[in-house]
N, C-alpha and C. Protein backbone atom coordinates (compact mmCIF):
# COMPACT_ATOMS: atom_id res chain seq x y z
N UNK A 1 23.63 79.52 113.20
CA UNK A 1 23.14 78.20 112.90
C UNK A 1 21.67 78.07 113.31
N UNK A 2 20.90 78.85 114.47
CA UNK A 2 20.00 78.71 114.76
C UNK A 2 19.11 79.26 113.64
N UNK A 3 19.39 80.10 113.22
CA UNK A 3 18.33 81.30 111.82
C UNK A 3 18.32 79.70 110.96
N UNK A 4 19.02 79.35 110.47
CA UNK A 4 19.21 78.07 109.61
C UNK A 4 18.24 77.25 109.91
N UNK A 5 18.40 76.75 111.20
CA UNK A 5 17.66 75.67 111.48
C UNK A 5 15.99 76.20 111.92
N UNK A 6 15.34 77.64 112.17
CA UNK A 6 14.54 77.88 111.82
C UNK A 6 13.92 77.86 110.45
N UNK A 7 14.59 78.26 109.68
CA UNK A 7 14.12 78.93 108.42
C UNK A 7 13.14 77.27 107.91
N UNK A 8 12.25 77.39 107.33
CA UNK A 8 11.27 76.36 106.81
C UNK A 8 11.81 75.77 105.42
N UNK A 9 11.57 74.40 105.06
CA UNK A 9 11.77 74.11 103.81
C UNK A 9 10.87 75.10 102.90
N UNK A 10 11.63 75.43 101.55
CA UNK A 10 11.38 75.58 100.42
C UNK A 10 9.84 75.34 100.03
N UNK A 11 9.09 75.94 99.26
CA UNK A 11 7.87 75.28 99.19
C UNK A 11 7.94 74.74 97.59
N UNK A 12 7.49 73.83 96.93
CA UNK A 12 7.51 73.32 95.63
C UNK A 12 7.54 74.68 94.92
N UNK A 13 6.62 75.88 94.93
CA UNK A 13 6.65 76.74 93.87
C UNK A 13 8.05 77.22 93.88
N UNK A 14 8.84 77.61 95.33
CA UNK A 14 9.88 78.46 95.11
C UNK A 14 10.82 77.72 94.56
N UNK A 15 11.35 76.14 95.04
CA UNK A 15 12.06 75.41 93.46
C UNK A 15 11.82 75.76 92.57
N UNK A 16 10.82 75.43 91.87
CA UNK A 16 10.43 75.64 91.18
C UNK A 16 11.01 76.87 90.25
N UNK A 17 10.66 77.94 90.78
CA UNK A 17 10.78 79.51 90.63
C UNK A 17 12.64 79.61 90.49
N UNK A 18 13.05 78.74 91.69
CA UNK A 18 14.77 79.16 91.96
C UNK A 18 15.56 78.23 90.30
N UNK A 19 14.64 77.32 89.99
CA UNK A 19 15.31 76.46 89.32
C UNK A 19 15.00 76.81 87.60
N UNK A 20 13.97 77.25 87.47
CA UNK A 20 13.22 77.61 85.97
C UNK A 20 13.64 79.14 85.62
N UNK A 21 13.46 80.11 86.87
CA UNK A 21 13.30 81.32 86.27
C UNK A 21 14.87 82.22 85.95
N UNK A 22 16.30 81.06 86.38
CA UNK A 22 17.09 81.54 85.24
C UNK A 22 17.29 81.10 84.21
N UNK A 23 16.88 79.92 83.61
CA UNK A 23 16.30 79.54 82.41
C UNK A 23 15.73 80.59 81.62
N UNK A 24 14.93 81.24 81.86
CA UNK A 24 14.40 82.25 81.34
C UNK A 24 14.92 83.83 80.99
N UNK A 25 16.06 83.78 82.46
CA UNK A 25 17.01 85.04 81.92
C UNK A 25 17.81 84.63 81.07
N UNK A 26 18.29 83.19 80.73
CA UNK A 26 19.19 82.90 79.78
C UNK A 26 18.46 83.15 78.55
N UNK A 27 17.46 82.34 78.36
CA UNK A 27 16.53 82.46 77.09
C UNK A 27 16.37 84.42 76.46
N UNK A 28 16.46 84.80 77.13
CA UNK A 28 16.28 86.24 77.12
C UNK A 28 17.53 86.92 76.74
N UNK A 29 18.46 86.39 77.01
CA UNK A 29 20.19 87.31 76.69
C UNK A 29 20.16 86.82 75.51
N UNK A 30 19.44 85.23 75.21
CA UNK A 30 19.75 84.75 73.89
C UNK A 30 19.17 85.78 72.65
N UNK A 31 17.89 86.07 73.54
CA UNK A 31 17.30 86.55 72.20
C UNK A 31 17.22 87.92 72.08
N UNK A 32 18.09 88.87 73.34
CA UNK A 32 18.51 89.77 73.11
C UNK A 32 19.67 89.73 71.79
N UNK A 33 20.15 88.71 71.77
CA UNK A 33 21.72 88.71 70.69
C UNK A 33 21.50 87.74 69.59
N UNK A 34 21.00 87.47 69.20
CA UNK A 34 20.35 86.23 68.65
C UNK A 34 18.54 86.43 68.22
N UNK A 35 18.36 85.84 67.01
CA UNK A 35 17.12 85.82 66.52
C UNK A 35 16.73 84.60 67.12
N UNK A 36 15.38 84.14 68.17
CA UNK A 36 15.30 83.14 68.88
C UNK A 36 13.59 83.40 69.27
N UNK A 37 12.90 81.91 68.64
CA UNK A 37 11.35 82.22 69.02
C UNK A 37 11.35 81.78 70.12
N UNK A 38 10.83 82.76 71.22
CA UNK A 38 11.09 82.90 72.52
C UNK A 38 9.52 81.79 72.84
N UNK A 39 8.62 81.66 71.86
CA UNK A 39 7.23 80.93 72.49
C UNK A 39 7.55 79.47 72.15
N UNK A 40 8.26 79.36 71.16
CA UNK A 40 8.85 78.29 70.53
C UNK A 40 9.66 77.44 71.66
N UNK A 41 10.73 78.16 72.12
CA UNK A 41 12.16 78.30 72.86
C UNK A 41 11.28 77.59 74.45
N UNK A 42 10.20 78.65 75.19
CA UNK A 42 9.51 78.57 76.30
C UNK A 42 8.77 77.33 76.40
N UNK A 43 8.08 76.66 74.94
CA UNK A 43 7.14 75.90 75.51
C UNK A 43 8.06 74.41 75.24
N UNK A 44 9.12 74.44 75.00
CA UNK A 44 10.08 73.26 75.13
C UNK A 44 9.97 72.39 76.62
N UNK A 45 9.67 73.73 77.39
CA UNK A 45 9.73 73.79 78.83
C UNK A 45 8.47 72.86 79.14
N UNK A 46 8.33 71.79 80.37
CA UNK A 46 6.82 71.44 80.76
C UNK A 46 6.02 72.27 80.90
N UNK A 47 4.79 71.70 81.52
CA UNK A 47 3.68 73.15 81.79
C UNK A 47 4.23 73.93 82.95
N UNK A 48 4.54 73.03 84.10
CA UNK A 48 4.25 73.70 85.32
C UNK A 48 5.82 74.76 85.23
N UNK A 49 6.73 74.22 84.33
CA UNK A 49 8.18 75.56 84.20
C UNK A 49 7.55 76.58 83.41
N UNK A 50 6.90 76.40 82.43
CA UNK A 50 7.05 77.76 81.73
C UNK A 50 6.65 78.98 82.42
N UNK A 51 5.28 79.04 83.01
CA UNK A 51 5.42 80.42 83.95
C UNK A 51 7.10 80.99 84.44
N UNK A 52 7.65 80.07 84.92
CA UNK A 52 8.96 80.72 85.80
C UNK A 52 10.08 81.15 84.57
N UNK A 53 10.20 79.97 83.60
CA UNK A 53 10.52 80.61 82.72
C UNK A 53 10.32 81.96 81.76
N UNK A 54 9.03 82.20 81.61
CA UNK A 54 8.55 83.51 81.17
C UNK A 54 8.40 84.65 81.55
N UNK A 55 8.30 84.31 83.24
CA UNK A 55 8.41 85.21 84.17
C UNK A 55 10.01 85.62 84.19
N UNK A 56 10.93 84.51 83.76
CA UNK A 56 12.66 85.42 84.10
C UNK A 56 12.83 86.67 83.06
N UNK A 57 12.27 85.65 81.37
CA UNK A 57 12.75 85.92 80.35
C UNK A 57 12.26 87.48 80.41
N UNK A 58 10.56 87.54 81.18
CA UNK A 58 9.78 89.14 81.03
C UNK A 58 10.59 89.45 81.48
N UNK A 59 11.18 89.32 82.81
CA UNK A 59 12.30 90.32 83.67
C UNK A 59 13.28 90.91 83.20
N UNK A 60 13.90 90.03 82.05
CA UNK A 60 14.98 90.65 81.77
C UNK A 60 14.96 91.21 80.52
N UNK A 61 14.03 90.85 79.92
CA UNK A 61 13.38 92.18 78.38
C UNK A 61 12.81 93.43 79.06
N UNK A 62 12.36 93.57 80.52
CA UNK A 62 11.27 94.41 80.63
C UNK A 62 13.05 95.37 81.35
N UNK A 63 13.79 95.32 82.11
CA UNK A 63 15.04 95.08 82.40
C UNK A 63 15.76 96.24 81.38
N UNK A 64 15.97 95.87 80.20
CA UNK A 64 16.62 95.97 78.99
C UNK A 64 16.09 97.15 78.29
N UNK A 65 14.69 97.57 78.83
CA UNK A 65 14.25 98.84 77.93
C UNK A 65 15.23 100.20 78.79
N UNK A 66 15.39 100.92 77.45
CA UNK A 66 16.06 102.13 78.06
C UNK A 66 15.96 103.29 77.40
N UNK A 67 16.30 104.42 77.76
CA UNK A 67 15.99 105.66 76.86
C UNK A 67 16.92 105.79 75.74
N UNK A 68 16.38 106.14 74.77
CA UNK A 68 16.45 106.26 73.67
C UNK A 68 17.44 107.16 73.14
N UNK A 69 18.57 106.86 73.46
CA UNK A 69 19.34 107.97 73.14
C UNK A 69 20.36 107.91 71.72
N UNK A 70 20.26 106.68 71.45
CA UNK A 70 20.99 105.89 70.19
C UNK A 70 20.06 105.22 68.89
N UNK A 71 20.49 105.52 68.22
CA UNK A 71 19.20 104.50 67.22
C UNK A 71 19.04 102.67 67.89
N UNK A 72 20.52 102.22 68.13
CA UNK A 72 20.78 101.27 68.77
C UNK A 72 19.78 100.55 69.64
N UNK A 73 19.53 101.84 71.01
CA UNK A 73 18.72 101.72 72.03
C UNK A 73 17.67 101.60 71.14
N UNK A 74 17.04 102.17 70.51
CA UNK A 74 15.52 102.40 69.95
C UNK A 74 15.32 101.07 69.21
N UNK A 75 16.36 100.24 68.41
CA UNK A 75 15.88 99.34 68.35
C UNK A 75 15.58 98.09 69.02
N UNK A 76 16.47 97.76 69.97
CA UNK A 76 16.34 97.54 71.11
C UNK A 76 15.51 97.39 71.91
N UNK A 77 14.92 98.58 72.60
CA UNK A 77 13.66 98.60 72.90
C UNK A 77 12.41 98.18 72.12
N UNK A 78 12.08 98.18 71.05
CA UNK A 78 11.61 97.82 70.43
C UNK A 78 11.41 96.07 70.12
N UNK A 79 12.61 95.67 70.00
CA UNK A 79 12.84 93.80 69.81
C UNK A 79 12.37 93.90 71.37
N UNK A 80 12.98 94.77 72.84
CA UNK A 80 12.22 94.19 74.27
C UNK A 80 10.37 94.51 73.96
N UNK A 81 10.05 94.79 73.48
CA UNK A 81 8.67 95.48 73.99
C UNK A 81 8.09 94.30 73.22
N UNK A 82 8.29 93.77 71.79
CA UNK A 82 8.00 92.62 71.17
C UNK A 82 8.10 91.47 71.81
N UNK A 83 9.03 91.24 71.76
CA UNK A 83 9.27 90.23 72.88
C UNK A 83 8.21 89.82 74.06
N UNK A 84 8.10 90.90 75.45
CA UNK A 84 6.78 91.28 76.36
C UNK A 84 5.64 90.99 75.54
N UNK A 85 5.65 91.67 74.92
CA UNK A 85 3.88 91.31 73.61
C UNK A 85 3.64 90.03 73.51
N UNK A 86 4.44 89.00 73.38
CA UNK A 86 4.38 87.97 73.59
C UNK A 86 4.33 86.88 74.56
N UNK A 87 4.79 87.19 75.98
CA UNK A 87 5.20 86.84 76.95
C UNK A 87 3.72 87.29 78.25
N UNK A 88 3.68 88.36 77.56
CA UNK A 88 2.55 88.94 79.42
C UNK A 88 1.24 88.62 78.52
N UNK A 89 0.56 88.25 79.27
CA UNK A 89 -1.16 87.91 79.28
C UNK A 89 -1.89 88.92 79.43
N UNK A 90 -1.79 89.73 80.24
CA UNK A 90 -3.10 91.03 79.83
C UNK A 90 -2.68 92.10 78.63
N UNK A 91 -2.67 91.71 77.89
CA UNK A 91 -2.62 92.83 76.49
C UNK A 91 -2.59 93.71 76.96
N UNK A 92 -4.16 94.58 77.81
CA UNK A 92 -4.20 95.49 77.87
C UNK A 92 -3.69 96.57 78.76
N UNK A 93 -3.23 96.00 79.70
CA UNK A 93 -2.47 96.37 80.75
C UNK A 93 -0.95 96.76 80.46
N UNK A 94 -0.91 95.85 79.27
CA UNK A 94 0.65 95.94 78.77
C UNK A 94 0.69 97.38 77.86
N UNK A 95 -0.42 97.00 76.77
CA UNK A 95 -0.12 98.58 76.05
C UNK A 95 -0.83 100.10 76.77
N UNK A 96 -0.82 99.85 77.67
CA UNK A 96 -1.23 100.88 78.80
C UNK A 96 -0.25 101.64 78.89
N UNK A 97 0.49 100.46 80.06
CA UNK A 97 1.91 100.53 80.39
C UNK A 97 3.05 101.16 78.71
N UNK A 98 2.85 100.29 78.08
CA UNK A 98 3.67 100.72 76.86
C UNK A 98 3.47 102.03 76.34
N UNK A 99 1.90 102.39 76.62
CA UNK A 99 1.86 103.74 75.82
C UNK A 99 2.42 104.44 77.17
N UNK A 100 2.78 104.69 78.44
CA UNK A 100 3.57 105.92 78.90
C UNK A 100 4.89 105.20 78.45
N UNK A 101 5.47 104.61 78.29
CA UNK A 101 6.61 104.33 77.80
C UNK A 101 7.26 104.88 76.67
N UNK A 102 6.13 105.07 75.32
CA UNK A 102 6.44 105.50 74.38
C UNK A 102 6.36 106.90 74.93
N UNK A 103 5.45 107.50 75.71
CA UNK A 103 5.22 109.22 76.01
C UNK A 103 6.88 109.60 76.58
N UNK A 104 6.93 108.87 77.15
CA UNK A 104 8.73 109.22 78.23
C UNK A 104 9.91 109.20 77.21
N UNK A 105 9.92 108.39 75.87
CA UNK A 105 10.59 108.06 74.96
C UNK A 105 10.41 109.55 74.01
N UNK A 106 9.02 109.94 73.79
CA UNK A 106 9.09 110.72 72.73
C UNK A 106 9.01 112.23 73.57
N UNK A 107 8.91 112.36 74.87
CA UNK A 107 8.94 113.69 75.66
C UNK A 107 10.37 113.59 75.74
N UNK A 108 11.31 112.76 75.98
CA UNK A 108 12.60 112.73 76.43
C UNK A 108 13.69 113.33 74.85
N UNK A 109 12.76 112.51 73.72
CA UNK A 109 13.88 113.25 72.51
C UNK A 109 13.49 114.50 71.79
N UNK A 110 12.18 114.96 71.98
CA UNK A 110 11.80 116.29 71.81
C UNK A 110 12.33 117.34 72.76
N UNK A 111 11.67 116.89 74.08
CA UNK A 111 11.66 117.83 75.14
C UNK A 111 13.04 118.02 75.81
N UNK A 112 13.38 116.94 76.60
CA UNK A 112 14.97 116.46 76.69
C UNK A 112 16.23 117.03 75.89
N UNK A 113 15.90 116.99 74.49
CA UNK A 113 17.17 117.40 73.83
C UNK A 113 17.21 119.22 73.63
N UNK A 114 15.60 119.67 73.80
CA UNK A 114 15.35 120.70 73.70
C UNK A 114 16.16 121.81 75.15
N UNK A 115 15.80 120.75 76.26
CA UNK A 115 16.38 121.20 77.36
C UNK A 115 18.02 120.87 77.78
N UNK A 116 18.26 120.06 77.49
CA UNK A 116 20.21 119.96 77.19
C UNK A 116 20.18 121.00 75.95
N UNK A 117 19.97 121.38 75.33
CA UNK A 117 20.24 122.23 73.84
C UNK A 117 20.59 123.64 74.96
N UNK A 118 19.74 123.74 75.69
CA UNK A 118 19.21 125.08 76.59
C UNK A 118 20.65 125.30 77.68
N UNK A 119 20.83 124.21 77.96
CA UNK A 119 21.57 124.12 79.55
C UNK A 119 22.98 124.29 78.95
N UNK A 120 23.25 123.44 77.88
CA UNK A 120 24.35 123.62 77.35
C UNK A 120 24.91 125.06 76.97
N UNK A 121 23.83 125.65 76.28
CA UNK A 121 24.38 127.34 76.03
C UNK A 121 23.97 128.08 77.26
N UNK A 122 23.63 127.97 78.38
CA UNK A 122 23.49 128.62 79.37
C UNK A 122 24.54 128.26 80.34
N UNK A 123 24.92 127.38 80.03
CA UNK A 123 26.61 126.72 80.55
C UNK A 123 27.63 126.98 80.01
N UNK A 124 27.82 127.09 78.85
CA UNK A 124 28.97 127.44 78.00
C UNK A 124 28.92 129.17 78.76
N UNK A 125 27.92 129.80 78.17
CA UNK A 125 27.85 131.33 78.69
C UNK A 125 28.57 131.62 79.86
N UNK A 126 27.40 130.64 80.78
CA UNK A 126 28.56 130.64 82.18
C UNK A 126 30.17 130.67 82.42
N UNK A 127 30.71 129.72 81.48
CA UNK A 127 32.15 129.62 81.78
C UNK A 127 32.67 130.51 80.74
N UNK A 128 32.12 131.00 79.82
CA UNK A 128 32.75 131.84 79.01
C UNK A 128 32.93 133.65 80.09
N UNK A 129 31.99 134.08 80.84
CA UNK A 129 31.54 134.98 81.58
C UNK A 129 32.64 135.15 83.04
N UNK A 130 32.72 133.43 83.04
CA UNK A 130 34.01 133.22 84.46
C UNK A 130 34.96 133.52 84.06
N UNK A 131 35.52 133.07 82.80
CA UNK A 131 36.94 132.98 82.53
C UNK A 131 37.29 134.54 82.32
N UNK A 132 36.12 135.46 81.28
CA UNK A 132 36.20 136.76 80.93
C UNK A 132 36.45 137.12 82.46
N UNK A 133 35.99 137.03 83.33
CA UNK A 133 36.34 137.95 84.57
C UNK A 133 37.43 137.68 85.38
N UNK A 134 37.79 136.50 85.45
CA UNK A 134 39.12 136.17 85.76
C UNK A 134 40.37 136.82 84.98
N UNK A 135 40.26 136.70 83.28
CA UNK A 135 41.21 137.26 82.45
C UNK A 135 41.17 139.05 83.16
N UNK A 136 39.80 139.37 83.30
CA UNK A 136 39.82 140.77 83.55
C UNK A 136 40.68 141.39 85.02
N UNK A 137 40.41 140.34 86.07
CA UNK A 137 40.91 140.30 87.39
C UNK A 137 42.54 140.52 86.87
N UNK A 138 42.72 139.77 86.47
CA UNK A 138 44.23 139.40 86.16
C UNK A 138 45.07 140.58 85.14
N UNK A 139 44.49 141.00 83.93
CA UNK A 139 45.38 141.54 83.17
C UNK A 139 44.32 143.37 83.41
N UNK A 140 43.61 143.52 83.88
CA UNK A 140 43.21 144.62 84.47
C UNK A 140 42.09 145.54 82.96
N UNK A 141 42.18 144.50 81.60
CA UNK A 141 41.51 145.01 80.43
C UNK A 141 40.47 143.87 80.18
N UNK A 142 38.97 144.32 79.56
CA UNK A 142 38.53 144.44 79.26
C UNK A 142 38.48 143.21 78.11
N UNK A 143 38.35 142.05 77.66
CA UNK A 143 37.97 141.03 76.66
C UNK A 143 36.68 140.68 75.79
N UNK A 144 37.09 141.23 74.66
CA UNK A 144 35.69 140.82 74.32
C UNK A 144 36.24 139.94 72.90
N UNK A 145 36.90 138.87 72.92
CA UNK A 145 36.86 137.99 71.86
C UNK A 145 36.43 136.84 72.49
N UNK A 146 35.82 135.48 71.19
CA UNK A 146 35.26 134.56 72.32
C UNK A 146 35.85 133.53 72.73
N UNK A 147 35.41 132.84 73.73
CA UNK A 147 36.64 131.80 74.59
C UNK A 147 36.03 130.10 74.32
N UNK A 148 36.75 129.41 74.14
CA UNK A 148 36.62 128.04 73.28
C UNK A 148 36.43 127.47 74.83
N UNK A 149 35.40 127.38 76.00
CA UNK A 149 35.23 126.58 76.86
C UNK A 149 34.98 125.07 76.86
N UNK A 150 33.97 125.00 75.69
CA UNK A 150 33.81 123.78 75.99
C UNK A 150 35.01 122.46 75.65
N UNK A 151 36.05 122.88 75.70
CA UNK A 151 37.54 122.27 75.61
C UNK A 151 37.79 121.70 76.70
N UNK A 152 37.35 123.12 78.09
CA UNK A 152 37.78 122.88 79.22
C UNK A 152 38.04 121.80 79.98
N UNK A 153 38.55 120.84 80.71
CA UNK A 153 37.88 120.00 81.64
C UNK A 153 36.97 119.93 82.74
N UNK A 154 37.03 121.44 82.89
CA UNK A 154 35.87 121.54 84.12
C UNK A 154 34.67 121.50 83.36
N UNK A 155 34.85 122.27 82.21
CA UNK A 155 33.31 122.66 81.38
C UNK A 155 32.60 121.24 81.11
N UNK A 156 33.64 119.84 80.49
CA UNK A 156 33.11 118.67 80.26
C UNK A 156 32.67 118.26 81.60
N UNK A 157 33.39 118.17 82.37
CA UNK A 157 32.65 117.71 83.73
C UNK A 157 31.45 117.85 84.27
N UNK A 158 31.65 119.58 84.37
CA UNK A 158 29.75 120.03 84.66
C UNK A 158 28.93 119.88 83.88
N UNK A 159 29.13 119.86 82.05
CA UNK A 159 27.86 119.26 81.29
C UNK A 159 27.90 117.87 80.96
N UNK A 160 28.90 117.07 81.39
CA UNK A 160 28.02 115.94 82.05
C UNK A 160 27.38 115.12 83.10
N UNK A 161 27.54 116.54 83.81
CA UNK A 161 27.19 116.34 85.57
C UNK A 161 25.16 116.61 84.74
N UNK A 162 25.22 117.66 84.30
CA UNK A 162 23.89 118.52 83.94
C UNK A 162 23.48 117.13 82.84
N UNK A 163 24.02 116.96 81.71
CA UNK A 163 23.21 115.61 80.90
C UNK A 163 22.67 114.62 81.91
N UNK A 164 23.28 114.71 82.98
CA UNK A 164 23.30 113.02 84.08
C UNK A 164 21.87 113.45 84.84
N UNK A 165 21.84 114.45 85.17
CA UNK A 165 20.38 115.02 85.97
C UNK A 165 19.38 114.90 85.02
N UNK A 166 19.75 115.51 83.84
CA UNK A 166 18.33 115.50 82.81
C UNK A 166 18.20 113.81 82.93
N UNK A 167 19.06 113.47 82.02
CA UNK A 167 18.75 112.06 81.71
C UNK A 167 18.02 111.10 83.30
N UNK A 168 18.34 111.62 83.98
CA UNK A 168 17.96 111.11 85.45
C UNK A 168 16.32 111.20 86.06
N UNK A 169 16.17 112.35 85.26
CA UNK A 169 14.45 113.16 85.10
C UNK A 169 13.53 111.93 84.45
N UNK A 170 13.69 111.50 83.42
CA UNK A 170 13.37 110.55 82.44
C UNK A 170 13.36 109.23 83.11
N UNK A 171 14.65 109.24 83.84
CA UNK A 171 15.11 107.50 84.03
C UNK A 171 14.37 107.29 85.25
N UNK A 172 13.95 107.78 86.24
CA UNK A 172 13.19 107.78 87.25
C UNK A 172 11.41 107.30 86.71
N UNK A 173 10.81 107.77 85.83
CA UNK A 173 10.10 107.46 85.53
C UNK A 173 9.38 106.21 84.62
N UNK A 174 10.75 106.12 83.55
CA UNK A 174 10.74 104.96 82.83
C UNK A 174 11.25 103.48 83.75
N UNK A 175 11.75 104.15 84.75
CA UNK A 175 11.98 102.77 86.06
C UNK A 175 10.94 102.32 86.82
N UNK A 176 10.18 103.56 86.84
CA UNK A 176 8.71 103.53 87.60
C UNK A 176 7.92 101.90 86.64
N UNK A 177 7.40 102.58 85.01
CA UNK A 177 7.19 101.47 84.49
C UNK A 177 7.55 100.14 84.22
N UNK A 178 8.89 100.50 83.87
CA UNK A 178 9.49 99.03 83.93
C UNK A 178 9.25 97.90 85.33
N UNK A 179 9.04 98.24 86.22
CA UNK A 179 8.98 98.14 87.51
C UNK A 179 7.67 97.18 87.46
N UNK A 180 6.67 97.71 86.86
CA UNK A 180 4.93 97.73 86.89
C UNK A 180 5.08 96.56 85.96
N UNK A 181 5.85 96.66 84.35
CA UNK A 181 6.07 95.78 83.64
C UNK A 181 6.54 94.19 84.06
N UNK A 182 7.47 94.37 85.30
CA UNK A 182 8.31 93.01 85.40
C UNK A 182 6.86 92.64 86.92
N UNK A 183 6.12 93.19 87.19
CA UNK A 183 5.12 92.73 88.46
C UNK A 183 4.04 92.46 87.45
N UNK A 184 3.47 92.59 86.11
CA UNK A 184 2.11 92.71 85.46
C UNK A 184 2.40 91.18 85.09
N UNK A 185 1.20 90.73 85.00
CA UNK A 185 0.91 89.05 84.48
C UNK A 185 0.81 88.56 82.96
């Protein structure tokens, strides 16, 4: 009770902030699912809400970008990054930010798929190589026909243990930005 009765009133901005800026994550799910003019939608708001409002709505478009692994996502990202274009005030700071965004997007489906393409047949090999030596342990001959691993359950397990790291390579970085995105003005 004592922390309580320290703690200071509220200052007008943080109302403010506590009361407007989920307004703005709502406005934002809307127009994640929904066609909705978000400048239209925002300036409904008085003067002194819309910052908090625009500030939720950036949060949760900037939030919403993700790697590109679906056409889905890609469009997606795309309606979020539009969206931001509209919402943040330094242009240029934004397509800064946006252009490593697009670099992480287009290194991740070149490079990325190039390197799961890699891991995957260097994994399959692997368990094809285990099982051959186990069969060999066991029946004391020699196998050379080939073995359908990726059936396995262990085999699914470890290549999506290995997709989860790659994809993790990428997501570390595109979190970095997003990060920069939901703090930029």
């Amino acid at each position: 009770m004592e922390k309580v009765n320290r703690m200071s009133e509220p200052t007008e901005e943080e109302r403010l902030q506590w009361k407007y800026t989920p307004e703005g994550e709502k406005l934002a799910g809307r127009f994640l699912k929904e066609k909705v003019n978000l400048l239209a939608e925002i300036n409904e708001f008085d003067e002194t809400a819309r910052k908090y409002v625009a500030g939720g709505a950036a949060a949760v478009l900037a939030r919403n970008i993700a790697l590109p692994k679906t056409d889905f996502i890609k469009q997606t990202n795309k309606k979020m990054m539009d969206g931001l274009k509209l919402l943040k005030t330094d242009k240029t700071a934004l397509e800064n930010n946006f252009s490593k965004i697009r670099y992480i997007f287009n290194h991740y489906e070149e490079q990325g798929e190039q390197q799961k393409k890699q891991a995957f047949e260097s994994l399959r090999e692997e368990f094809e190589d285990k099982i051959r030596q186990a069969i060999q342990q066991q029946t004391g001959t020699r196998m050379n026909t080939k073995i359908d691993v990726e059936k396995q359950p262990q085999f699914q397990a470890e290549w999506k243990r290995v997709q989860t790291q790659i994809d993790n390579q990428y997501t570390r970085h595109l979190n970095e930005y997003v990060r920069e995105l939901i703090e930029m003005a």
